[in-house]
Each structure stands twice: as structure tokens, then as C-alpha cells.
Protein backbone atom coordinates (compact mmCIF):
# COMPACT_ATOMS: atom_id res chain seq x y z
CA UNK A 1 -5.96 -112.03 -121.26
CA UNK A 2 -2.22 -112.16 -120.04
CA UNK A 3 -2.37 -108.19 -120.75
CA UNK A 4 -4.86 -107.89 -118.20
CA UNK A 5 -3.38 -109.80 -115.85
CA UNK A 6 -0.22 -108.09 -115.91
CA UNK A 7 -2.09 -104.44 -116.03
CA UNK A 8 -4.22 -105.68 -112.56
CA UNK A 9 -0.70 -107.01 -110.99
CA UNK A 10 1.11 -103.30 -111.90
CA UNK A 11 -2.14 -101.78 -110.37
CA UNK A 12 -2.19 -103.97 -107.45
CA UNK A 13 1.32 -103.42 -106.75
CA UNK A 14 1.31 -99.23 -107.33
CA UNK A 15 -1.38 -99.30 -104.22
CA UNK A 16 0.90 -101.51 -101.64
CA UNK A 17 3.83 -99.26 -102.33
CA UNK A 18 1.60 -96.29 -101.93
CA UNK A 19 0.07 -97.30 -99.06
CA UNK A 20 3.18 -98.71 -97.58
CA UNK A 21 4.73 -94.94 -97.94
CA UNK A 22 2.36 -93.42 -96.58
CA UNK A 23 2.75 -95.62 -93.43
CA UNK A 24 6.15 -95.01 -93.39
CA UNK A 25 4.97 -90.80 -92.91
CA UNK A 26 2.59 -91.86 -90.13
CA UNK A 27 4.87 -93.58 -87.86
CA UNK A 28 7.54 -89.75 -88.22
CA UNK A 29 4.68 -87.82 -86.73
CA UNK A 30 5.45 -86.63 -83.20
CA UNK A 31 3.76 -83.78 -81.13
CA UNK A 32 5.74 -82.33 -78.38
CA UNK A 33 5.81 -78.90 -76.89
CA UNK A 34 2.61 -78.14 -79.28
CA UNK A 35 4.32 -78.60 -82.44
CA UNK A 36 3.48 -81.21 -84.74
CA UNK A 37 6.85 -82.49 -85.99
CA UNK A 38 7.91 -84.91 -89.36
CA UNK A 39 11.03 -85.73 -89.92
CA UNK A 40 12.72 -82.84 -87.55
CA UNK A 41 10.49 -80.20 -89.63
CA UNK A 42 7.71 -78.52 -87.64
CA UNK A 43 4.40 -79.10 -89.86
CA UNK A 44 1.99 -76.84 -87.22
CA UNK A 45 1.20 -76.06 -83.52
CA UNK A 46 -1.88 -77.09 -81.49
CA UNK A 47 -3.87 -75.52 -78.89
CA UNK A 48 -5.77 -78.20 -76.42
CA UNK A 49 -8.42 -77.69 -74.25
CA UNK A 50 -10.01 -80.25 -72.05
CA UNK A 51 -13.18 -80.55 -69.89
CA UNK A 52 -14.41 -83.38 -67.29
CA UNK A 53 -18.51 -83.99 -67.07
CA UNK A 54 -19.52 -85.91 -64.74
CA UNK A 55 -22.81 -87.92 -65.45
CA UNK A 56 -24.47 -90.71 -63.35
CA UNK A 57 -22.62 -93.73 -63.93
CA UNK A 58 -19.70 -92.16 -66.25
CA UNK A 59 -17.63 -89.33 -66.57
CA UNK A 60 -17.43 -87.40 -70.12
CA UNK A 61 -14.20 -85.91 -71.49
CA UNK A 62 -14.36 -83.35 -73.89
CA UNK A 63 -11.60 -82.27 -75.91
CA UNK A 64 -11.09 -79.68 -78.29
CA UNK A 65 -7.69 -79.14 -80.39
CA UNK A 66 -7.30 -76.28 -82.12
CA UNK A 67 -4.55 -76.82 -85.22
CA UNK A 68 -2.35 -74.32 -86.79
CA UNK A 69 -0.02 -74.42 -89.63
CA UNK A 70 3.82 -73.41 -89.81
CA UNK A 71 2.42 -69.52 -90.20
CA UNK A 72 0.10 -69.29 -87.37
CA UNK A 73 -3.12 -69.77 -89.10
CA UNK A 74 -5.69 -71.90 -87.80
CA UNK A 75 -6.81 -74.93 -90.05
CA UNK A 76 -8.95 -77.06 -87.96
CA UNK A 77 -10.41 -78.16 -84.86
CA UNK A 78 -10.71 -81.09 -83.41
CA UNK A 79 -13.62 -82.16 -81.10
CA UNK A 80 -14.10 -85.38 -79.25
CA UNK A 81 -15.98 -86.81 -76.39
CA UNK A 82 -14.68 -89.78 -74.32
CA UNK A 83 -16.51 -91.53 -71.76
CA UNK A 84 -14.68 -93.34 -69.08
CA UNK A 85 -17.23 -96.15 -68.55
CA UNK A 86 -16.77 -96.88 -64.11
CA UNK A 87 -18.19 -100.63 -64.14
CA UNK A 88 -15.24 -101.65 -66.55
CA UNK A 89 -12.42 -99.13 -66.03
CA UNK A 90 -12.15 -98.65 -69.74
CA UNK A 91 -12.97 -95.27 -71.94
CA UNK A 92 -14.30 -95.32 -75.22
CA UNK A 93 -15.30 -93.01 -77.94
CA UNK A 94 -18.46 -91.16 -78.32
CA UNK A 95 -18.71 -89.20 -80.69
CA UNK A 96 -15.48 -87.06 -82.80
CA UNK A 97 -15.73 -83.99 -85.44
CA UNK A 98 -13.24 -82.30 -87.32
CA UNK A 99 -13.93 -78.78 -88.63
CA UNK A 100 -11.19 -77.51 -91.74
CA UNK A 101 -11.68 -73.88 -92.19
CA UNK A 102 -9.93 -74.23 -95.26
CA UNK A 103 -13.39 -75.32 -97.20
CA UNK A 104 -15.42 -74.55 -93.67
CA UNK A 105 -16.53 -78.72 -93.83
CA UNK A 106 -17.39 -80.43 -90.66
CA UNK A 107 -15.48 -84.14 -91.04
CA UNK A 108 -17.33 -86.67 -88.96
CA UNK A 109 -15.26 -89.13 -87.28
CA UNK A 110 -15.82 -92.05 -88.78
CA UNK A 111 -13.72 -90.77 -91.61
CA UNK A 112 -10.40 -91.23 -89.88
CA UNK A 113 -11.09 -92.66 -86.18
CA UNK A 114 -11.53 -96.39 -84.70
CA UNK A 115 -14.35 -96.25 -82.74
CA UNK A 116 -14.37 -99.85 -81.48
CA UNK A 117 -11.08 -99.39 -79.91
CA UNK A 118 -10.33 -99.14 -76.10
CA UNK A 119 -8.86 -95.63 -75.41
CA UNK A 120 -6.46 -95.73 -72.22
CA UNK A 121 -7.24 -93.77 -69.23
CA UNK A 122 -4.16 -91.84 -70.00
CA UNK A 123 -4.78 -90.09 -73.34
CA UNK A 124 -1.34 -89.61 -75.59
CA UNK A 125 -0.81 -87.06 -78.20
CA UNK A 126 -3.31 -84.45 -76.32
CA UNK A 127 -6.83 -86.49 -77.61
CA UNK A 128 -7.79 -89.30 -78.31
CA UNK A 129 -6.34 -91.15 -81.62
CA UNK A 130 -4.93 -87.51 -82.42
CA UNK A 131 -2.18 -88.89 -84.33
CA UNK A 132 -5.13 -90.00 -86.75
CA UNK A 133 -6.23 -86.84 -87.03
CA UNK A 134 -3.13 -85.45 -87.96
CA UNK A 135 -2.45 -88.20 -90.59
CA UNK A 136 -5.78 -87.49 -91.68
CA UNK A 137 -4.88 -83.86 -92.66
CA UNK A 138 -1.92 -84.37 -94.48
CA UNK A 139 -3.54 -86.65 -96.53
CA UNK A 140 -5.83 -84.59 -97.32
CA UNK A 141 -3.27 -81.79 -98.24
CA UNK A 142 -4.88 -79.42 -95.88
CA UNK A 143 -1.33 -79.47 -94.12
């Protein structure tokens, strides 16, 4: 009994220090002039596109990010839609897809995006929860 209590505190402790490194790789991600930077290195490039529909009582963002690696070849795309809701000032998420040509699977987004969070008027990182995405990828190993 004492052996399996010691085996379930090892396990238990090799998942917090896993998980806790691969925080630690999430918070050195950094996009700026359309690379995708860790640690000083550049990992890829992106390509963003954005369009603006405007629907009766909300306007619809669409973004699509196309991702490259260090070489130049594409490995995904990223496709969102964002509504900015006009009664409450806020924008949301409606629906998210990521496409790896690697295996040519379509990810939905409820694999790696929050969609009960508030997204700011102002989106950061070139879509919304993009940094996700990108953690999403490496831990995937399709970066």
C-alpha cells in the first residue's frame, strides 16, 4: 500500500513539473514583425488577413493566419470569427478552426481556445487568443 502511494505521489509530481515547463515556454512566445519568436530564435512567420461584416445588430471579424515554419513552408491556418456584440461593447468568439497541412486535419477550436472569455476590442498577437494557437502547435510538434 505505501508502494502505491509513493508511485501516485512520483506520478503526480512528474505532471506539475511538466506542466509547469511547459508554461514556462508559453509565456517566451512573442510575435513581432511576423515572426514567431522563443527565446531570441525565430520558430516561423505568419501571414494575417482580416475582414469586417457588418450584420444587423453586430459586426463580424474574420481572421485568417496563415503560419510558416523557419523554411518558408506553410503549416497551418488559422481561422476565426469574432463578433463585436454593440448593446455591450464587448467581442466574443464564434466560432475558430485550425487547418495543419502536415496530416491535412481540420482542429476545431475547442481544442486549444477559451470561448467564454471576453476578447478586447483591440485584438493582440494578430487574432484572437493567437498565442494559444501557437502554443498549441508546438505542443503538438507540428513546429
Amino acid at each position: 500500500m505505501k508502494n502505491l502511494i509513493f508511485i501516485l505521489f512520483v506520478l503526480l509530481c512528474a505532471n506539475f513539473s511538466n506542466a509547469a515547463s511547459f508554461d514556462d515556454k508559453k509565456s517566451d512566445i512573442v510575435i513581432e514583425n511576423d515572426e514567431i519568436k522563443a527565446k531570441d530564435k525565430v520558430l516561423g512567420k505568419i501571414k494575417a488577413d482580416e475582414k469586417e461584416i457588418v450584420a444587423a445588430k453586430s459586426k463580424i471579424k474574420n481572421y485568417i493566419v496563415s503560419i510558416y515554419n523557419k523554411k518558408g513552408a506553410l503549416i497551418a491556418t488559422y481561422d476565426v470569427k469574432s463578433v463585436l456584440k454593440q448593446s455591450k461593447k464587448d467581442r466574443s468568439i464564434l466560432e475558430a478552426s485550425l487547418k495543419t497541412y502536415k496530416d491535412n486535419v481540420t482542429h476545431t477550436g475547442s481544442n486549444f481556445l477559451d470561448f467564454n472569455s471576453n476578447v478586447a476590442d483591440k485584438v493582440d498577437q494578430t487574432a484572437p487568443q493567437f498565442s494559444r494557437v501557437i502554443e498549441y502547435l508546438i505542443q503538438n510538434k507540428y513546429m
